[in-house]
N, C-alpha and C. Protein backbone atom coordinates (compact mmCIF):
# COMPACT_ATOMS: atom_id res chain seq x y z
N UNK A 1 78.25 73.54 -91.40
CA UNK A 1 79.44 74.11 -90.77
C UNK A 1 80.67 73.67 -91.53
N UNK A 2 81.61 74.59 -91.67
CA UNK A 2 83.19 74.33 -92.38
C UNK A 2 83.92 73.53 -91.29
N UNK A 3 84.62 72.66 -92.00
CA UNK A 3 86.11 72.67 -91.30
C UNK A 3 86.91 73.14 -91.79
N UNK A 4 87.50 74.00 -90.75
CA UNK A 4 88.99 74.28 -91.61
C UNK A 4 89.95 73.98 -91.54
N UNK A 5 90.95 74.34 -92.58
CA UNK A 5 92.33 73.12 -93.07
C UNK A 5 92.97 74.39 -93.21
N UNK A 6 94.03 74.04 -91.92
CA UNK A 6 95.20 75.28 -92.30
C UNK A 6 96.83 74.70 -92.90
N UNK A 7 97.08 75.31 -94.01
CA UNK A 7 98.46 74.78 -94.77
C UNK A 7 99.07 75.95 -94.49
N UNK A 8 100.63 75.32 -94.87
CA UNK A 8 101.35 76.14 -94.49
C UNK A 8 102.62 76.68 -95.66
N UNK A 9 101.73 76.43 -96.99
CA UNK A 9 103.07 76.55 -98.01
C UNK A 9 101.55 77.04 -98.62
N UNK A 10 102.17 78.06 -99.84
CA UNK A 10 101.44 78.77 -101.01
C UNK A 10 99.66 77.92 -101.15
N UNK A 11 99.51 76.59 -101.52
CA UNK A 11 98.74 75.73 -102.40
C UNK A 11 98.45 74.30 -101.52
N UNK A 12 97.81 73.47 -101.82
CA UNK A 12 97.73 72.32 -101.56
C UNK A 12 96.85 71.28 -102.79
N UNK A 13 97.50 70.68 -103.44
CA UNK A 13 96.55 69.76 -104.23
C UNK A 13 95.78 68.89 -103.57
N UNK A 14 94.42 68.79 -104.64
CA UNK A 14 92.99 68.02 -103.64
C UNK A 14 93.73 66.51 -103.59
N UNK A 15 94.43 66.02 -103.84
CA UNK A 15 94.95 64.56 -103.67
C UNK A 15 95.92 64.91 -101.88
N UNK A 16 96.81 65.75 -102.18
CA UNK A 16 97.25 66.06 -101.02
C UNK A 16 96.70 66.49 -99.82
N UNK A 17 95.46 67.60 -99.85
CA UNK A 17 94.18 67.62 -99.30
C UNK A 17 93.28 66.42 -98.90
N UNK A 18 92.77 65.44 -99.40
CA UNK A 18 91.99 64.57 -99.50
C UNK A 18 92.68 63.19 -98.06
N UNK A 19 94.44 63.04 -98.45
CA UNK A 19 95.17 62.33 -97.60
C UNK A 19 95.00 63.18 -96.10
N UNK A 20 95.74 64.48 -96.06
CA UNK A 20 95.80 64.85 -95.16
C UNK A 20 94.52 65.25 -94.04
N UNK A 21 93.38 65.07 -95.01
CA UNK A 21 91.99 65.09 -94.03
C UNK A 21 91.63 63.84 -93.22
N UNK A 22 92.21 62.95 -94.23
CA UNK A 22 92.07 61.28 -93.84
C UNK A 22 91.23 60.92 -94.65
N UNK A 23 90.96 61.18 -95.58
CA UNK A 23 89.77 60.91 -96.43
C UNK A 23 90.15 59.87 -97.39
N UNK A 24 91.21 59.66 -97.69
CA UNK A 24 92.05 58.27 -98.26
C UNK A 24 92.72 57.91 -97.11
N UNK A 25 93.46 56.97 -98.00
CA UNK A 25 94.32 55.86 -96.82
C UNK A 25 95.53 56.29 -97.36
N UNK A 26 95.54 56.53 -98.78
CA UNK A 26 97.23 56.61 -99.38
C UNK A 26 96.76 57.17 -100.84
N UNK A 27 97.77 57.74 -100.83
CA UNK A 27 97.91 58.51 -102.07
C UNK A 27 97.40 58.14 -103.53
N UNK A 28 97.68 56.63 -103.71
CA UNK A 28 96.96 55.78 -104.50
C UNK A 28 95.93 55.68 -104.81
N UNK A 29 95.10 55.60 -103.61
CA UNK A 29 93.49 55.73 -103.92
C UNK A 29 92.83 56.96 -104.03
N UNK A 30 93.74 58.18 -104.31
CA UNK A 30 92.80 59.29 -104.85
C UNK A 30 92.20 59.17 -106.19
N UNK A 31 93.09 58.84 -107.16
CA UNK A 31 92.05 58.40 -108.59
C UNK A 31 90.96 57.54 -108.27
N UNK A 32 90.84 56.90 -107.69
CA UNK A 32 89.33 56.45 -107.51
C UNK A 32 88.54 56.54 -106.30
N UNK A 33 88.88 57.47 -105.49
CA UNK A 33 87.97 58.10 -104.45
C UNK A 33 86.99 59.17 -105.52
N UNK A 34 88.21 60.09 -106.64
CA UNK A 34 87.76 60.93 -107.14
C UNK A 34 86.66 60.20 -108.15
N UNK A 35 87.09 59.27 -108.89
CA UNK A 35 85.72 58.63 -109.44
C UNK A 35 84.25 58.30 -109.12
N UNK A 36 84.43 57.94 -107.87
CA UNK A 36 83.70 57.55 -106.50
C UNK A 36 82.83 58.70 -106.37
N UNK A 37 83.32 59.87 -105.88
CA UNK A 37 82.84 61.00 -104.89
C UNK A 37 82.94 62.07 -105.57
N UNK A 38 81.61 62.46 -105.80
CA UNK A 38 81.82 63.94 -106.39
C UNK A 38 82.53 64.68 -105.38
N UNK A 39 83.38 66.43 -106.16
CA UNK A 39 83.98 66.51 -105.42
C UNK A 39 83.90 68.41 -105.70
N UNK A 40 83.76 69.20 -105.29
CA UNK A 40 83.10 70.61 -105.66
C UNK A 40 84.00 71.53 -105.10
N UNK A 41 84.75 72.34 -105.73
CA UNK A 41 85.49 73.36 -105.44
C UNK A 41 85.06 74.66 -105.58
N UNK A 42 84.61 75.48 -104.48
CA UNK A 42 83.88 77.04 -105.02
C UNK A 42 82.69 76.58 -105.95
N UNK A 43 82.43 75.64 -105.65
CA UNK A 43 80.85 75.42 -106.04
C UNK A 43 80.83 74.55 -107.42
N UNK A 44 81.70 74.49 -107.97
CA UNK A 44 82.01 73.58 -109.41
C UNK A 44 83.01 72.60 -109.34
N UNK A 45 81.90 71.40 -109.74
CA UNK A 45 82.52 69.89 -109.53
C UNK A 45 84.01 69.77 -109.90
N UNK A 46 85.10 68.59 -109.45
CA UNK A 46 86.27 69.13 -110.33
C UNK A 46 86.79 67.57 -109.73
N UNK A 47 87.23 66.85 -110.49
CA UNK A 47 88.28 65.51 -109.91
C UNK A 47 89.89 65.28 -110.53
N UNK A 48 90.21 66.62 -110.89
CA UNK A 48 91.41 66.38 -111.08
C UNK A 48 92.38 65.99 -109.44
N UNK A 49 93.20 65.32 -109.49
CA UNK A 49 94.01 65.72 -107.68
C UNK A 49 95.41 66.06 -107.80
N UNK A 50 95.47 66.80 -108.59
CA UNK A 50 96.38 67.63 -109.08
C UNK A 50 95.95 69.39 -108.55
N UNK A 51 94.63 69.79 -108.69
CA UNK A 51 94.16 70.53 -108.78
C UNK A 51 94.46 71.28 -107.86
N UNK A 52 94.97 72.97 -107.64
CA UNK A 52 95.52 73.54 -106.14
C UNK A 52 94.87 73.99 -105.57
N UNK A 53 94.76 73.80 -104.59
CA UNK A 53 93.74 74.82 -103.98
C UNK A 53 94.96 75.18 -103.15
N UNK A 54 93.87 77.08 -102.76
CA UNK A 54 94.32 77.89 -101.96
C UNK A 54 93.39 78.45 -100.73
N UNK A 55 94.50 79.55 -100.32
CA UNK A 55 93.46 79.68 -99.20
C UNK A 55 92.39 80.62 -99.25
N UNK A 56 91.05 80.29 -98.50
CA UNK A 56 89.81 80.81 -99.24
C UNK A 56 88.80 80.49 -100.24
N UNK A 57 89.77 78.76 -100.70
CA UNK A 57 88.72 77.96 -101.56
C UNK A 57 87.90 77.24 -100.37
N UNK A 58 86.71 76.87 -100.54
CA UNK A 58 85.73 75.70 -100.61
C UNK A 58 85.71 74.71 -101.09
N UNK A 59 85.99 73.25 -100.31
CA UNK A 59 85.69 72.43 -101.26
C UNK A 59 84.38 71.56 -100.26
N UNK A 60 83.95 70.59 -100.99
CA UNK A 60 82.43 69.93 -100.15
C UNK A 60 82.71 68.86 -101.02
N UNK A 61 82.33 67.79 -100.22
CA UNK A 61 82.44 66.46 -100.61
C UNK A 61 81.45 65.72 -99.86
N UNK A 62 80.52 65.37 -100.69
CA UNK A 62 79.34 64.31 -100.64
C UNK A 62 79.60 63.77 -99.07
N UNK A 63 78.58 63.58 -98.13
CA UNK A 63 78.98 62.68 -97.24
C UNK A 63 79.87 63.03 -95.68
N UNK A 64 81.07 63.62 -96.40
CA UNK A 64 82.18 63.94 -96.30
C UNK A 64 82.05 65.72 -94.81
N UNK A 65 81.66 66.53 -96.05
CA UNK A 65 80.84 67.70 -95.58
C UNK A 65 81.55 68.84 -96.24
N UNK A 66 82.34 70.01 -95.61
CA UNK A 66 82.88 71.00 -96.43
C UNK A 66 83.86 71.56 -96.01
N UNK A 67 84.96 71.91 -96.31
CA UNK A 67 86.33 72.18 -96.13
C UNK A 67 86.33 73.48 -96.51
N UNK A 68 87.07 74.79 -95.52
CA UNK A 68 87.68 75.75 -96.16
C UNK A 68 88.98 75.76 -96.15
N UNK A 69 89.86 76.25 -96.92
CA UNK A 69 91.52 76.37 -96.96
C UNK A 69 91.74 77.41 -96.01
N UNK A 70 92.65 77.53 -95.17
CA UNK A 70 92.89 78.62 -94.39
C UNK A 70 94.47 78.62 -94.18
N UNK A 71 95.12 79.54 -94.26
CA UNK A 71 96.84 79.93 -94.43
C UNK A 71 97.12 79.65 -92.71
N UNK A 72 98.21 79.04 -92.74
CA UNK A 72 98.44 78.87 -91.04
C UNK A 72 99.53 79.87 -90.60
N UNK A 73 99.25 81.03 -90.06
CA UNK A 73 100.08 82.08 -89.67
C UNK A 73 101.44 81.96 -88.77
């Protein structure tokens, strides 16, 4: 099953994503969560946390489980 993550501006980077799920503690520890945890966007691994996602991506994270982006109306 998805959870979904509704934003409310164009994009969200997976570092900004990753905080706002709770999946870090602080912004800091995304470079090495991402080292840590594979991390799969639309099905292909990716650890930049820079990286944008939009709405209608997938992301799944080990453990974690799977995220869809969804636009908050």
């Amino acid at each position: 099953m998805q959870t979904e993550v509704f934003i409310t501006s164009e994009y969200i980077t997976l570092g900004q994503f990753l905080k706002y799920e709770n999946l870090i503690e602080s912004g800091g520890s995304v470079k090495f969560f991402l080292e840590e945890i594979p991390v799969f966007i639309n099905g292909e691994q990716d650890n930049r946390r820079g990286r944008k996602l939009y709405p209608g991506d997938i992301v799944s994270i080990e453990e974690f489980g799977e995220f869809i982006i969804l636009i908050q109306k």
